[in-house]
Protein backbone atom coordinates (compact mmCIF):
# COMPACT_ATOMS: atom_id res chain seq x y z
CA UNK A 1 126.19 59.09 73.28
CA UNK A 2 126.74 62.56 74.52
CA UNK A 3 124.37 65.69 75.41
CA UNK A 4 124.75 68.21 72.93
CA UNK A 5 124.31 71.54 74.78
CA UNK A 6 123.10 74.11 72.33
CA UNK A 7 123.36 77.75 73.80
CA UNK A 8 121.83 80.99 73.40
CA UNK A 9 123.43 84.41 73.97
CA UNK A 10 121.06 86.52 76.67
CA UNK A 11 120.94 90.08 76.92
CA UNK A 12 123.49 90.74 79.42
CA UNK A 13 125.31 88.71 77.15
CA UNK A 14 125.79 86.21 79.06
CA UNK A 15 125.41 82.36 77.73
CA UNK A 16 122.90 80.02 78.85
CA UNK A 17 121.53 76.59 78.20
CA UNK A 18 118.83 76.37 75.38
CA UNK A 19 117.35 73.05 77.42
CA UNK A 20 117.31 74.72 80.55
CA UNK A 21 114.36 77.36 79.94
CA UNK A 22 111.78 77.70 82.28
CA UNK A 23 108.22 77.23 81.77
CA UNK A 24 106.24 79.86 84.01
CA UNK A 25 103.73 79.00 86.48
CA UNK A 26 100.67 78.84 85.66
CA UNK A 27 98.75 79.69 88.92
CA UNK A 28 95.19 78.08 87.74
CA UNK A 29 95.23 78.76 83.95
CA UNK A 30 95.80 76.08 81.59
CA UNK A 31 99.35 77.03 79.09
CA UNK A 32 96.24 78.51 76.54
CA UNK A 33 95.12 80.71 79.10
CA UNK A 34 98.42 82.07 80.07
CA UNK A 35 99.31 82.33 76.14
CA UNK A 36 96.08 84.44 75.79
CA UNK A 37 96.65 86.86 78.85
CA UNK A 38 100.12 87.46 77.58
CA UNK A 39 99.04 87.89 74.15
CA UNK A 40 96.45 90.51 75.13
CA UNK A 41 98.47 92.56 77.55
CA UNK A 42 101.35 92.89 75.44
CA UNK A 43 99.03 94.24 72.29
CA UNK A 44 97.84 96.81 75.39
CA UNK A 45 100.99 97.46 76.00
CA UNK A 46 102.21 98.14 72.28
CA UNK A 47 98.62 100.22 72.02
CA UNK A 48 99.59 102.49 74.50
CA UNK A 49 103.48 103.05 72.86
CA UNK A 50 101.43 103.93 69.87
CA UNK A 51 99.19 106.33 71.06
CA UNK A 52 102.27 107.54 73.32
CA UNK A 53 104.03 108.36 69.68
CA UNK A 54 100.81 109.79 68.49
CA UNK A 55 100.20 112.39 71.56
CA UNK A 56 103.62 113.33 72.03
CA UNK A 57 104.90 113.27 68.14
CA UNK A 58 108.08 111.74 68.77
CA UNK A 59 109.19 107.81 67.89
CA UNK A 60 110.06 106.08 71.43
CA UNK A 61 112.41 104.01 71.59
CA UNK A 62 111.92 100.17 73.16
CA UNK A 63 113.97 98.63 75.65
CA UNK A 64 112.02 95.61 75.92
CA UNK A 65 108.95 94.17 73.70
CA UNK A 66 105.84 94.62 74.77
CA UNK A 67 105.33 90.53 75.69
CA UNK A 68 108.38 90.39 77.36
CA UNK A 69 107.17 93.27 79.91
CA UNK A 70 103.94 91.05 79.78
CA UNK A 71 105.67 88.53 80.59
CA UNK A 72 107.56 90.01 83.47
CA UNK A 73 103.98 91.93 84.87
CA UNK A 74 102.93 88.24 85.08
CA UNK A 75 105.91 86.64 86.89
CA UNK A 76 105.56 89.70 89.53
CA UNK A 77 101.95 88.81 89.83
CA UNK A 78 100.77 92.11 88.53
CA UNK A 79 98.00 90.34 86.03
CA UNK A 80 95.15 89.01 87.18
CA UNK A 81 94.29 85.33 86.27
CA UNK A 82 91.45 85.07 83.31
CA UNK A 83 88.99 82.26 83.56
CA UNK A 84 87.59 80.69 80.56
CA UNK A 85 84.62 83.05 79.70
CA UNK A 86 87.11 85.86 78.97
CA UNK A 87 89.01 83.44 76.82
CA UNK A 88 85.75 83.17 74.98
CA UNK A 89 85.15 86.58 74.54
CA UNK A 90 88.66 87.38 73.46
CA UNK A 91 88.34 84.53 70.94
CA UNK A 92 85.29 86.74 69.59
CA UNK A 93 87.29 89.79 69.47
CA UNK A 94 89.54 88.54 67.26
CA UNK A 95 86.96 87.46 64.89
């Protein structure tokens, strides 16, 4: 039987191997952990466009969405690591 190869278009627009995606390290955290800090920094992140749009009364434009700066802040080791009691308190946060 042979390996279907399903691909995805990328945004240089280049093509690349749907199989082949990486799974980031996760440097202590459990894949919840690292879902959470992600999840949290890029809702910062879109917080501060908002009150960017607010201040300055003009609509900015993105380049990039807010979890996929998250998620490059991360791979360039600008986040720090959370530990399980902040998971806990952002879990109550949401609530």
């Amino acid at each position: 039987m042979k390996k279907q190869t399903k691909y995805i278009f990328t945004s240089q627009g280049t093509m690349e191997d749907k199989l082949s995606l990486f799974t980031p390290p996760l440097k202590g955290m459990t894949k919840y952990e690292v879902v959470i800090l992600l999840s949290k920094r890029a809702r910062e992140i879109n917080q501060l466009r908002i009150e960017l749009q607010k201040k300055y009364k003009v609509n900015l434009v993105e380049k990039e969405k807010p979890i996929v700066m998250a998620l490059k802040e991360y791979l360039n080791n600008e986040l720090e690591p959370v530990d399980s009691y902040t998971i806990e308190l952002f879990k109550e946060e949401s609530e």
